[in-house]
Protein backbone atom coordinates (compact mmCIF):
# COMPACT_ATOMS: atom_id res chain seq x y z
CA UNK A 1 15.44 -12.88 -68.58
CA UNK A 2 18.90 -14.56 -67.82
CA UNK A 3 17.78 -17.58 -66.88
CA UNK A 4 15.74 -17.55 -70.99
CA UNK A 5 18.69 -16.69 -72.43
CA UNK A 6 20.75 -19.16 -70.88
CA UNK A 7 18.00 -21.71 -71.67
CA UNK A 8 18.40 -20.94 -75.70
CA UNK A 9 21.79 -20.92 -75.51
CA UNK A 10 22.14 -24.27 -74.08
CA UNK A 11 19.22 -25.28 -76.73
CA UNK A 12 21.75 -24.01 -79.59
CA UNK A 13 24.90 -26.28 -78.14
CA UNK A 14 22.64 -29.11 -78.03
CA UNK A 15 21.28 -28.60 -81.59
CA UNK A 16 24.55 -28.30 -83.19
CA UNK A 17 26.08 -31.05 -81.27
CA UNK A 18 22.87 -33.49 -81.72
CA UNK A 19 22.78 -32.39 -85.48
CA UNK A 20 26.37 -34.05 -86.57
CA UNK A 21 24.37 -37.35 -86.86
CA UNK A 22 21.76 -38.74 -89.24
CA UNK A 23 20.75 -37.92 -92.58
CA UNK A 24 21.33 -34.19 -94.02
CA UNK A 25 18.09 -32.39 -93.55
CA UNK A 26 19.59 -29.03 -92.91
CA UNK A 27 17.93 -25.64 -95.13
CA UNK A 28 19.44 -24.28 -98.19
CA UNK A 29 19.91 -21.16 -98.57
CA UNK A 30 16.69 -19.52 -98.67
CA UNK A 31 14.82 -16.12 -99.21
CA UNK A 32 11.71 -15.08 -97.35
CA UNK A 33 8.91 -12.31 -97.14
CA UNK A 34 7.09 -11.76 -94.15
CA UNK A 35 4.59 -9.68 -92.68
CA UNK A 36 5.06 -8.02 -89.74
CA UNK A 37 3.58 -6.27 -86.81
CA UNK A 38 5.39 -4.49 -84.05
CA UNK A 39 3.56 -4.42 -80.64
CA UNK A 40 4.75 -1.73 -77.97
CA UNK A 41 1.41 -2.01 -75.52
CA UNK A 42 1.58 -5.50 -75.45
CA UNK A 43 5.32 -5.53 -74.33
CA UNK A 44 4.61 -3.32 -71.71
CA UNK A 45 2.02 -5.39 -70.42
CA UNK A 46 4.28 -8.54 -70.20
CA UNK A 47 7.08 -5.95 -67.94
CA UNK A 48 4.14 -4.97 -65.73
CA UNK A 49 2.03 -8.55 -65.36
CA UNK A 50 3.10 -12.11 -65.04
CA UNK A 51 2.69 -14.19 -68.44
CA UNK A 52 -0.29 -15.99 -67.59
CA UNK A 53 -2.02 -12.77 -66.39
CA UNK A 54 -1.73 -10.96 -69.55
CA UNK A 55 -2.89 -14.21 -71.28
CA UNK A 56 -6.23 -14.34 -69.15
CA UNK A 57 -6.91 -10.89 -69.26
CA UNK A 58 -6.58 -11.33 -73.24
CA UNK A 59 -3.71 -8.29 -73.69
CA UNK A 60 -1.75 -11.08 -76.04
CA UNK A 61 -2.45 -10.10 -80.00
CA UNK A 62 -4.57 -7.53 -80.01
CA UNK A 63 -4.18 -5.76 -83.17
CA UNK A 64 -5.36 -3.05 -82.90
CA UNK A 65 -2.42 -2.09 -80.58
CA UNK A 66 -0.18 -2.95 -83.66
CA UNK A 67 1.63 -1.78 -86.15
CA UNK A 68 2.20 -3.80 -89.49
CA UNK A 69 5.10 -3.69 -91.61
CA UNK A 70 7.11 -6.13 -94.31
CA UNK A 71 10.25 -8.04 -93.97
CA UNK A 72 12.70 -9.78 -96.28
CA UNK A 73 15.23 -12.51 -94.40
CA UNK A 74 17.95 -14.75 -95.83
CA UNK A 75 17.85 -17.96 -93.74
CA UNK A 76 20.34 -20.93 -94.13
CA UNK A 77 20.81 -24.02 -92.52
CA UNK A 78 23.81 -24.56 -89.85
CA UNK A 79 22.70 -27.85 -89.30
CA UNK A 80 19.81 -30.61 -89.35
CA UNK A 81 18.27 -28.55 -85.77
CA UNK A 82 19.82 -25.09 -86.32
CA UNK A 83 18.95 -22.23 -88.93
CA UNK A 84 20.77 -18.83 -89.04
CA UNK A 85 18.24 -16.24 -90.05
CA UNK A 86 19.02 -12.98 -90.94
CA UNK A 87 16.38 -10.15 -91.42
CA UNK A 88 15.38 -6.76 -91.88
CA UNK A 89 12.14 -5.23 -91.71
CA UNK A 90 10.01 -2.27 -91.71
CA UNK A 91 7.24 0.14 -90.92
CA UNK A 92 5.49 3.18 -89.80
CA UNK A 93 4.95 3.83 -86.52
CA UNK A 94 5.30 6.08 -83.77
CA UNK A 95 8.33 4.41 -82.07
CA UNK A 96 8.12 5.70 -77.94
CA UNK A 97 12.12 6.50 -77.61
CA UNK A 98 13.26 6.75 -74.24
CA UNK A 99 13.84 9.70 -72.88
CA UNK A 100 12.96 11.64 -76.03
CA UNK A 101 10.10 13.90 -77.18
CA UNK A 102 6.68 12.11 -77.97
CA UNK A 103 6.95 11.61 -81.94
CA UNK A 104 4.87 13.95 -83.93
CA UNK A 105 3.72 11.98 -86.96
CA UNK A 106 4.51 8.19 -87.87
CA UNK A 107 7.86 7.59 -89.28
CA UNK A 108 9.85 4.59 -90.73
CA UNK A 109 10.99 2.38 -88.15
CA UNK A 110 13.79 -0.16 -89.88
CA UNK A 111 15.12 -3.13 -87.78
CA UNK A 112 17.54 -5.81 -89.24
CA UNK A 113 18.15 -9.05 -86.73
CA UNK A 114 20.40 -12.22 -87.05
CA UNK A 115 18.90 -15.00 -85.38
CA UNK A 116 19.40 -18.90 -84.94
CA UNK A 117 16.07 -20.60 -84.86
CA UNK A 118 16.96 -23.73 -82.83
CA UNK A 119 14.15 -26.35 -84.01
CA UNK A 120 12.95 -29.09 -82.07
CA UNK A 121 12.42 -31.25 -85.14
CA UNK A 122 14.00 -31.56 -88.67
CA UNK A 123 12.78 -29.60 -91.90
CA UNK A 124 11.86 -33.44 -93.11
CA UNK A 125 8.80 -33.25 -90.92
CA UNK A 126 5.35 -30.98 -91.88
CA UNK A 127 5.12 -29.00 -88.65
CA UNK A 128 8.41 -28.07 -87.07
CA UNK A 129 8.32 -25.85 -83.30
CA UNK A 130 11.53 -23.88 -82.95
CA UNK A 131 12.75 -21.23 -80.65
CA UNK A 132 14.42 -18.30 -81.18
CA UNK A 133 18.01 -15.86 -80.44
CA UNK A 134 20.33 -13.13 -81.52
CA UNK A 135 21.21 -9.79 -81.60
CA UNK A 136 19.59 -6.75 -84.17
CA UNK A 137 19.90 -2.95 -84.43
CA UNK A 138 17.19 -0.62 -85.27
CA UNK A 139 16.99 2.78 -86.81
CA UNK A 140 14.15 5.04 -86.34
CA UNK A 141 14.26 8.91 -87.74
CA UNK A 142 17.56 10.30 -86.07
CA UNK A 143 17.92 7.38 -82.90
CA UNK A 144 19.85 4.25 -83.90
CA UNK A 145 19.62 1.02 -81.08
CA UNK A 146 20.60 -2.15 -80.61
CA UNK A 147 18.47 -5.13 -79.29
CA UNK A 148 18.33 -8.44 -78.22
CA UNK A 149 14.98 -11.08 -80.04
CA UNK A 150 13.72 -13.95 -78.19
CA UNK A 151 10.87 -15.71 -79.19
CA UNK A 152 9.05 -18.72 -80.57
CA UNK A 153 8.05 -19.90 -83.74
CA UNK A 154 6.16 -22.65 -85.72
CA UNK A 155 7.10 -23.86 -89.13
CA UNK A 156 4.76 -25.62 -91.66
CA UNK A 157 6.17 -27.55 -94.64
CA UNK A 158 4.25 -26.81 -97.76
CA UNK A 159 5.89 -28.27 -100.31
CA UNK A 160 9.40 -29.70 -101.00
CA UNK A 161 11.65 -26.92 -99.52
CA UNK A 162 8.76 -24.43 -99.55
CA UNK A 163 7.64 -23.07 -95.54
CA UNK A 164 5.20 -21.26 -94.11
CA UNK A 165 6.94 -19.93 -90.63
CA UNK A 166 5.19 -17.64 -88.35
CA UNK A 167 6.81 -16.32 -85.03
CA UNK A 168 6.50 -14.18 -82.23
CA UNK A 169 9.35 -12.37 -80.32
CA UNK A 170 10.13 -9.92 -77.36
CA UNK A 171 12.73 -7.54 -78.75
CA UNK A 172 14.69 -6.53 -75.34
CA UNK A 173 16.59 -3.07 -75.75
CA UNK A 174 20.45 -3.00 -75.07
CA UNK A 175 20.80 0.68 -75.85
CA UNK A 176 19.74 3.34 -73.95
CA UNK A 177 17.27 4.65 -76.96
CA UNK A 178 15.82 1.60 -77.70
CA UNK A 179 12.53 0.13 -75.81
CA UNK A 180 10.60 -3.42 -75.26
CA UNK A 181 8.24 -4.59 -78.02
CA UNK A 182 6.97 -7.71 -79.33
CA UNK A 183 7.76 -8.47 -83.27
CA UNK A 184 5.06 -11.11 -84.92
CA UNK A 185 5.99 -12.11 -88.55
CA UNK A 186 4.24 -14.81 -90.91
CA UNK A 187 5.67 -15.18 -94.28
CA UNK A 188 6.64 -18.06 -96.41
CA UNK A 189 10.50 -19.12 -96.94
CA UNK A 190 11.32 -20.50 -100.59
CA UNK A 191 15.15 -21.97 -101.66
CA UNK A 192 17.73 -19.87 -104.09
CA UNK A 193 19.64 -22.80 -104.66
CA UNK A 194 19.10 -26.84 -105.18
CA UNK A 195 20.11 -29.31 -102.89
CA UNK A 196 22.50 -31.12 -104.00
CA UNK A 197 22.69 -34.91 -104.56
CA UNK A 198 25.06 -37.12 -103.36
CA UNK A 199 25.23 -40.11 -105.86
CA UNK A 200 26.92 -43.54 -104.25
CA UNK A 201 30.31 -44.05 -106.26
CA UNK A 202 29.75 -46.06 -109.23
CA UNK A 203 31.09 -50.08 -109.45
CA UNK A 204 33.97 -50.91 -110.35
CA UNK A 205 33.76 -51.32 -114.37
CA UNK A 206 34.46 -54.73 -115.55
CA UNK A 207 37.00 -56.11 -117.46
CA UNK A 208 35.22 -56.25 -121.08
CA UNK A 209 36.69 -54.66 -124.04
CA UNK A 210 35.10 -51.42 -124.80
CA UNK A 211 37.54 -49.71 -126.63
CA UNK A 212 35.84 -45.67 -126.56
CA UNK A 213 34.75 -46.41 -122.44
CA UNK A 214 31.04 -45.51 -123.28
CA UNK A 215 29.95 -48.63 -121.25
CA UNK A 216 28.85 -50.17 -124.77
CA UNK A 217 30.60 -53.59 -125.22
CA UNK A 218 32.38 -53.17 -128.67
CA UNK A 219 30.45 -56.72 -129.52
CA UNK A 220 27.35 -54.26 -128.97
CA UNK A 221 28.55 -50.63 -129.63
CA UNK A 222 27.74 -49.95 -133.82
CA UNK A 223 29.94 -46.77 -133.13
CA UNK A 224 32.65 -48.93 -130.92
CA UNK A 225 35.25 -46.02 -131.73
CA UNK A 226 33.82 -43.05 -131.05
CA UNK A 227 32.37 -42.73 -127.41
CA UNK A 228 28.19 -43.11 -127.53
CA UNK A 229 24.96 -43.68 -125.75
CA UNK A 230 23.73 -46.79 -124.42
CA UNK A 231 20.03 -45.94 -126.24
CA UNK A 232 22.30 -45.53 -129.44
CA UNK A 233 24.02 -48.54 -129.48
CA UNK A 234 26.60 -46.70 -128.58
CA UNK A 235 26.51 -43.96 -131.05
CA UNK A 236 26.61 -40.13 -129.80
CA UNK A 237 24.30 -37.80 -130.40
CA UNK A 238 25.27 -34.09 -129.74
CA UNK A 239 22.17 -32.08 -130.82
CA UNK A 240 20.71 -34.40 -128.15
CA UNK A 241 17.77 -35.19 -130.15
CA UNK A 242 17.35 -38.60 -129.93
CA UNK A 243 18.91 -39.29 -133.38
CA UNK A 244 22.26 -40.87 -133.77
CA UNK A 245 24.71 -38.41 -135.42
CA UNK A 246 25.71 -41.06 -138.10
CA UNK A 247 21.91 -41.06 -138.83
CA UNK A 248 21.41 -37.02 -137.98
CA UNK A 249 21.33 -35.35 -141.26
CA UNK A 250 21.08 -32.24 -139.15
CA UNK A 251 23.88 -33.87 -136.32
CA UNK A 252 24.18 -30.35 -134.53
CA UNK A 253 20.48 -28.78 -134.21
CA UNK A 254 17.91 -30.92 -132.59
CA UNK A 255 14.90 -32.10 -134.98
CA UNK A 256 12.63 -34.75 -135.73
CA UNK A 257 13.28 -38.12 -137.07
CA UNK A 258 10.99 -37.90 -139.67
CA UNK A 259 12.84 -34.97 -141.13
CA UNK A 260 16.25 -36.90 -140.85
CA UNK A 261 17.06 -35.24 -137.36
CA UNK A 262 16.55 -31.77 -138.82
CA UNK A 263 14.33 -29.05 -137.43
CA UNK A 264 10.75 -28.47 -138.77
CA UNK A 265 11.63 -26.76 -142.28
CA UNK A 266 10.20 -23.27 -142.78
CA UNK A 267 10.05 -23.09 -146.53
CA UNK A 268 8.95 -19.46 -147.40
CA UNK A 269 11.44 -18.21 -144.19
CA UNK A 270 8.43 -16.10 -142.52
CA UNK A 271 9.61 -17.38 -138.94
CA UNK A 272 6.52 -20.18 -139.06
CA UNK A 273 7.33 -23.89 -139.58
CA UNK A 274 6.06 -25.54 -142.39
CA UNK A 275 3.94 -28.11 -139.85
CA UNK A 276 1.58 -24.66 -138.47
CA UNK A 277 1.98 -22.68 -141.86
CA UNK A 278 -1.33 -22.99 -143.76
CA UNK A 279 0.74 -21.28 -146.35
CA UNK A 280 4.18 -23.03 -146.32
CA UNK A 281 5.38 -21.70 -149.69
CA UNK A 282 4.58 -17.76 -149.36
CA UNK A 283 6.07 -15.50 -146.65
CA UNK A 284 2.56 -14.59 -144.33
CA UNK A 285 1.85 -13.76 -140.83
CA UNK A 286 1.57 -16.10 -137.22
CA UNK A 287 -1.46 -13.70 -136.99
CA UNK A 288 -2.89 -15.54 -140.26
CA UNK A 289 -1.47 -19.08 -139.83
CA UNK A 290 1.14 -18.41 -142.15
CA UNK A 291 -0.41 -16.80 -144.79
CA UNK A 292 -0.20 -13.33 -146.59
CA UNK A 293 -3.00 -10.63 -145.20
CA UNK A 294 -5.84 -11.29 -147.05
CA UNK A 295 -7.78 -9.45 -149.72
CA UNK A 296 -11.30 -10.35 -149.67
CA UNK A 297 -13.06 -8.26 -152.82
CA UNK A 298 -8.97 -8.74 -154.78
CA UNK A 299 -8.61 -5.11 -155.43
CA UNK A 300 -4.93 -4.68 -154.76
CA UNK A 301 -5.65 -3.47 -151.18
CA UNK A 302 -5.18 -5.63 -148.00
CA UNK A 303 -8.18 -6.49 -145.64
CA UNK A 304 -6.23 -4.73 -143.01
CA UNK A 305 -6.09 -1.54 -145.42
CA UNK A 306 -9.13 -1.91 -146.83
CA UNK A 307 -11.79 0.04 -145.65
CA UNK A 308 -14.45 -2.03 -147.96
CA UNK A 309 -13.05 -5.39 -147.80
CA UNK A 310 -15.97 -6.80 -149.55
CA UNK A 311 -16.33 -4.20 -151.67
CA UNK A 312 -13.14 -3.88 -154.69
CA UNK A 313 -12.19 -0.40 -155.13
CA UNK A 314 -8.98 1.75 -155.51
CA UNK A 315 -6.49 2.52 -152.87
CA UNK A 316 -6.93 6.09 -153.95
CA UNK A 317 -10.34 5.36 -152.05
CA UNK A 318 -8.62 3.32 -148.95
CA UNK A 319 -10.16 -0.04 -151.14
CA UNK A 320 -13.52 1.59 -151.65
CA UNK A 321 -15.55 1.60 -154.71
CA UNK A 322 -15.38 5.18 -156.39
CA UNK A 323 -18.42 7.47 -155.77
CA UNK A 324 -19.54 8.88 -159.86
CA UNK A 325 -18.54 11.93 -160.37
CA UNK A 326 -22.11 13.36 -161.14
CA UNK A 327 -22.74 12.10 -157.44
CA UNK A 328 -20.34 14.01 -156.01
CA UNK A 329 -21.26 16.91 -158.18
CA UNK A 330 -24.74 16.94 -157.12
CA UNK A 331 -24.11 17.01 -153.77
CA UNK A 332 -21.63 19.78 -153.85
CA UNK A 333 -24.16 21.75 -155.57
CA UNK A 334 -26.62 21.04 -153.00
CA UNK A 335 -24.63 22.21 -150.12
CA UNK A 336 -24.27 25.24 -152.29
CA UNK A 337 -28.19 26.06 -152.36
CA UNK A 338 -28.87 25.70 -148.60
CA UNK A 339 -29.96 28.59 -147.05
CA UNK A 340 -31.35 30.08 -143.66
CA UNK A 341 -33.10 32.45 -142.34
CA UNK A 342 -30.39 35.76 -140.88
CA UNK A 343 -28.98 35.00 -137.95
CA UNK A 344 -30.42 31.61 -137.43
CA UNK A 345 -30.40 28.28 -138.30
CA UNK A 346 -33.46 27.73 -139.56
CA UNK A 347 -33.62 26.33 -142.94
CA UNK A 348 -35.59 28.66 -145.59
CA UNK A 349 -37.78 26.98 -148.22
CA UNK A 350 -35.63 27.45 -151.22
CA UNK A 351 -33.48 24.57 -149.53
CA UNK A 352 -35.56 21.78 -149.55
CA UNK A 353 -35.11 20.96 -153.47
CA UNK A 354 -31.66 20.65 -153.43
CA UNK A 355 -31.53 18.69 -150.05
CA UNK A 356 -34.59 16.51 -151.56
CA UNK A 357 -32.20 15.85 -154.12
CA UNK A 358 -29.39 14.55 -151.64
CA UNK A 359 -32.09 12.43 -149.55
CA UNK A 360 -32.94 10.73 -152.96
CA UNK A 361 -29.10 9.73 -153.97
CA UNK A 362 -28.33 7.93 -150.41
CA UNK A 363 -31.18 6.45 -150.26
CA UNK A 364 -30.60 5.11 -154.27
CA UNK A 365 -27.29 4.07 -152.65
CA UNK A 366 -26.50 2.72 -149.19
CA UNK A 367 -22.87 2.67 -149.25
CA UNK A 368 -23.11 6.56 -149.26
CA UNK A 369 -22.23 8.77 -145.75
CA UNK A 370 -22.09 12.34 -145.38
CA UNK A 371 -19.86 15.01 -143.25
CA UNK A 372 -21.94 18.09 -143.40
CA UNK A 373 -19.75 21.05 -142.04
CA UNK A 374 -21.30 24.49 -141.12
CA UNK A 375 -19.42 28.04 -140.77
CA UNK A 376 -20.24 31.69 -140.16
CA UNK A 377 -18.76 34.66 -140.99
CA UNK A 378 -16.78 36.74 -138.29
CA UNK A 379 -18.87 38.94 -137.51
CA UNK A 380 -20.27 38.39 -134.22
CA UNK A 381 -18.98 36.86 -131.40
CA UNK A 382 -17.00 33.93 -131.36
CA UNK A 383 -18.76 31.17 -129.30
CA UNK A 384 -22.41 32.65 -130.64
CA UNK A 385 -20.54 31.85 -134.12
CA UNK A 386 -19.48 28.32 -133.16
CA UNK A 387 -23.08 27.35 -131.75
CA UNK A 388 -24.89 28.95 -134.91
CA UNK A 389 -22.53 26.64 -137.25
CA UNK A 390 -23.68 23.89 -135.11
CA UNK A 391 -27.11 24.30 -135.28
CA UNK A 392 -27.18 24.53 -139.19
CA UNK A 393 -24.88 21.48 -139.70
CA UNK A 394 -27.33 20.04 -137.77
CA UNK A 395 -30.62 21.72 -139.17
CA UNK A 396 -29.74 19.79 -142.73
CA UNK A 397 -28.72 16.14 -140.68
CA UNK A 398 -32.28 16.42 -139.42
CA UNK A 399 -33.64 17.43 -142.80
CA UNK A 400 -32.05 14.63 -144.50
CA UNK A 401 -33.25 12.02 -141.46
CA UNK A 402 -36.97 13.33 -142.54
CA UNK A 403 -36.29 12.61 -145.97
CA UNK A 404 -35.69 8.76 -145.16
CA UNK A 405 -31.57 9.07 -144.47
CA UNK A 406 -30.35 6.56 -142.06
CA UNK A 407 -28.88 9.31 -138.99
CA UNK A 408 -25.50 7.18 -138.56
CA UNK A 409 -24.81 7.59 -142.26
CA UNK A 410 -24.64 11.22 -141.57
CA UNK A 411 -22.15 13.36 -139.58
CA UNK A 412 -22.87 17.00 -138.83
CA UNK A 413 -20.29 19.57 -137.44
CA UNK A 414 -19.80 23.09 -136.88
CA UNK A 415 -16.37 24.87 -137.40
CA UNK A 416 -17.22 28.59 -136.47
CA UNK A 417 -16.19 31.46 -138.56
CA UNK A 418 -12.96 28.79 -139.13
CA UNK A 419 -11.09 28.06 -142.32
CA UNK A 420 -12.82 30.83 -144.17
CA UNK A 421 -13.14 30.80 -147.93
CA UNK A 422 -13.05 34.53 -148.72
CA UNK A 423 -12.16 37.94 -147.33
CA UNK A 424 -14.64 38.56 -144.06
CA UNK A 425 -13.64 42.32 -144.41
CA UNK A 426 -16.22 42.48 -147.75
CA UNK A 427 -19.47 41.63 -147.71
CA UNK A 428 -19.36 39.35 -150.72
CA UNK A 429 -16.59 37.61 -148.65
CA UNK A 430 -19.07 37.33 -145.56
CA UNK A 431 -21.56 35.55 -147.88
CA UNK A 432 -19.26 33.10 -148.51
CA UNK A 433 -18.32 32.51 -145.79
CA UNK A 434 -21.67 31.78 -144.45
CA UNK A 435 -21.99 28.29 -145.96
CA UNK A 436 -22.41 24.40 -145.50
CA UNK A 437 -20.31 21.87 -147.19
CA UNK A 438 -21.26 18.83 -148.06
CA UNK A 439 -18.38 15.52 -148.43
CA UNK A 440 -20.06 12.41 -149.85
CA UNK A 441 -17.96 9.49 -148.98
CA UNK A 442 -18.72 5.46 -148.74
CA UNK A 443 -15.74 4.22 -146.08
């Protein structure tokens, strides 16, 4: 194990020293996510068997043994050969402390490492070997270590900047509570910052006269006093639109030249320019290009309002048209002469006139729905009550879909001995109680 560590250390002295020279490929500060998996068996099988045993007898990566976990890492360039790498990680495991209990139940096993990846190629090329050193602690429940990560690695360049790393290391222990295991991360690496570019030192300027220094020869420059771009003829332009400020009718918002530099005008101020405003001289909405909400039938009510945009009606009737009042009469009447048999909800004969009457009026108009509510009195219990109110609400839906009625223009529920309409304690309240209403509506 000395003679490794000596090995990567003498790897890092000649990284750094070889690094001074040549162009600057070294890492910018980066951030990375990795996965991780922590490996205790196959550790233990590198103490107890030469490498190239546990290789052949396939005890290398076997995940099952494993335990996987996440990591974040800050990693930074030292030089072209040399990055410093600092991470922490973590997972649940059951971590085998020395000389301590067998742990229970899996707990959270943090471990935070600085390491110097010493590459054997620069971060210009696409696949970049590297090895791996440094010095970490770990914390797991109560037992805080300190170890020591060697390992290998392999980089792949992605994109400008971007990396894919993965990377295997044996985590030696340097504290007495801490114990071999191997640490496998993949994760990709992406820059915080932008590299920097080193532009070569302009020329020396000539001797011409340009009396603002724009680089415009006053022969040239049409603003000659008043420093400019080249574009320009040597005019500025501070909105940066393109448009000469002595042309800019709008010189400090950016716009379009054919609106004299100025922004695309909004005329009616709803927040939508006048170029994607089918309505550009009254206030609307981006939802309607522009334009106000709509009102289909012009009744004074909005589509959005409306409940019979196609129909005009008053917004006393959400936009619908008004139902006649010998309609609604009729129909209240009706609900008044339905009847059943005691106790049941079984429609008697002396019923079907009036509801014949209802059946004919939808089916004169097709605009028309129905709620038809049932009650009981209280006597009884409750839940018999409920189901009986039901039943009857539903006894006259039925009748009506027999008579012709469409069944989705009708609505039948049942409220109980609920909302009564007279005293229950009389039995001239308890009959009227016992009733079906009837609401005609057309929304």
């Amino acid at each position: 194990m000395k003679k490794t560590l000596l090995t990567l250390m003498t790897l890092f002295v000649i990284s750094v020293v070889y690094a001074q020279k040549g162009k600057d490929y070294k890492k910018l500060p980066s951030l990375g996510v990795q996965f991780t998996f922590t490996d205790f068996k196959g550790a233990q099988e590198l103490r107890n068997n030469s490498l190239l045993q546990v290789i052949r007898n396939n005890d290398l990566y076997i995940f099952r043994d494993m335990s996987a976990g996440i990591g974040i890492s800050y990693m930074q360039g030292l030089s072209n050969y040399v990055d410093l790498n600092v991470n922490l990680s973590g997972s649940f495991l059951r971590y085998p402390v020395p000389d301590a209990p067998e742990q229970p139940r899996d707990r959270l096993l943090l471990e935070g490492a600085a390491t110097a990846n010493l590459k054997l190629l620069t971060d210009k090329h696409c696949i970049t070997p590297f090895a791996t050193v440094g010095f970490g602690a770990a914390k797991y429940g109560g037992y805080y270590s300190a170890i020591i990560p060697v390992g290998l690695g392999i980089q792949f360049k992605i994109a400008k900047e971007l990396f894919l790393q993965g990377a295997s290391q044996y985590r030696i222990p340097v504290t007495n509570r801490a114990d071999y295991h191997l640490f496998h991360s993949i994760g990709i690496v992406a820059p915080i910052k932008k590299r920097e570019v080193v532009l070569p030192p302009p020329p020396p300027p000539p001797v011409v006269l340009d009396r603002d220094n724009d680089g415009v020869l006053d022969s040239l420059d049409r603003c000659p006093d008043v420093a400019g771009i080249a574009a320009l003829d040597g005019c500025p332009d501070r909105d940066g639109d393109g448009i000469a400020d002595d042309l800019d009718k709008c010189p400090d918002q950016a716009g379009l030249a054919k609106y004299g530099g100025c922004p695309i005008p909004d005329t009616d101020g709803d927040g939508i320019n006048d170029e994607e405003d089918k309505c550009p001289d009254v206030k609307g909405y981006a939802r309607y290009q522009g334009c106000p909400i709509p009102d289909t039938d012009s009744d004074g009510v909005n589509d959005e309002e409306d409940k019979c945009p196609t129909r005009p009606g008053p917004a006393s009737n959400n936009g619908c048209p008004e139902i006649a009042k010998t309609v609604v009469e009729k129909i209240n009447f009706a609900a008044k002469n339905v009847f059943f048999s005691s106790g049941s909800f079984k429609l008697l004969p002396k019923s079907f006139k009036s509801l014949d009457e209802v059946a004919k009026i939808m089916k004169e108009d097709e605009t028309l729905k129905i709620d038809i509510d049932g009650y009981t009195d209280s006597q009884g219990a409750d839940d018999k009550n409920q189901i009986l109110s039901e039943n009857r609400a539903a006894s006259v839906k039925d009748y009506l879909i027999s008579k012709g009625v469409n069944a989705e223009r009708l609505k039948a529920t049942g409220y109980g001995e609920s909302n009564p309409v007279a005293d229950n304690n009389t039995a001239a309240g308890r009959a009227k109680n016992r009733r079906t209403e009837m609401t005609v509506k057309n929304y």
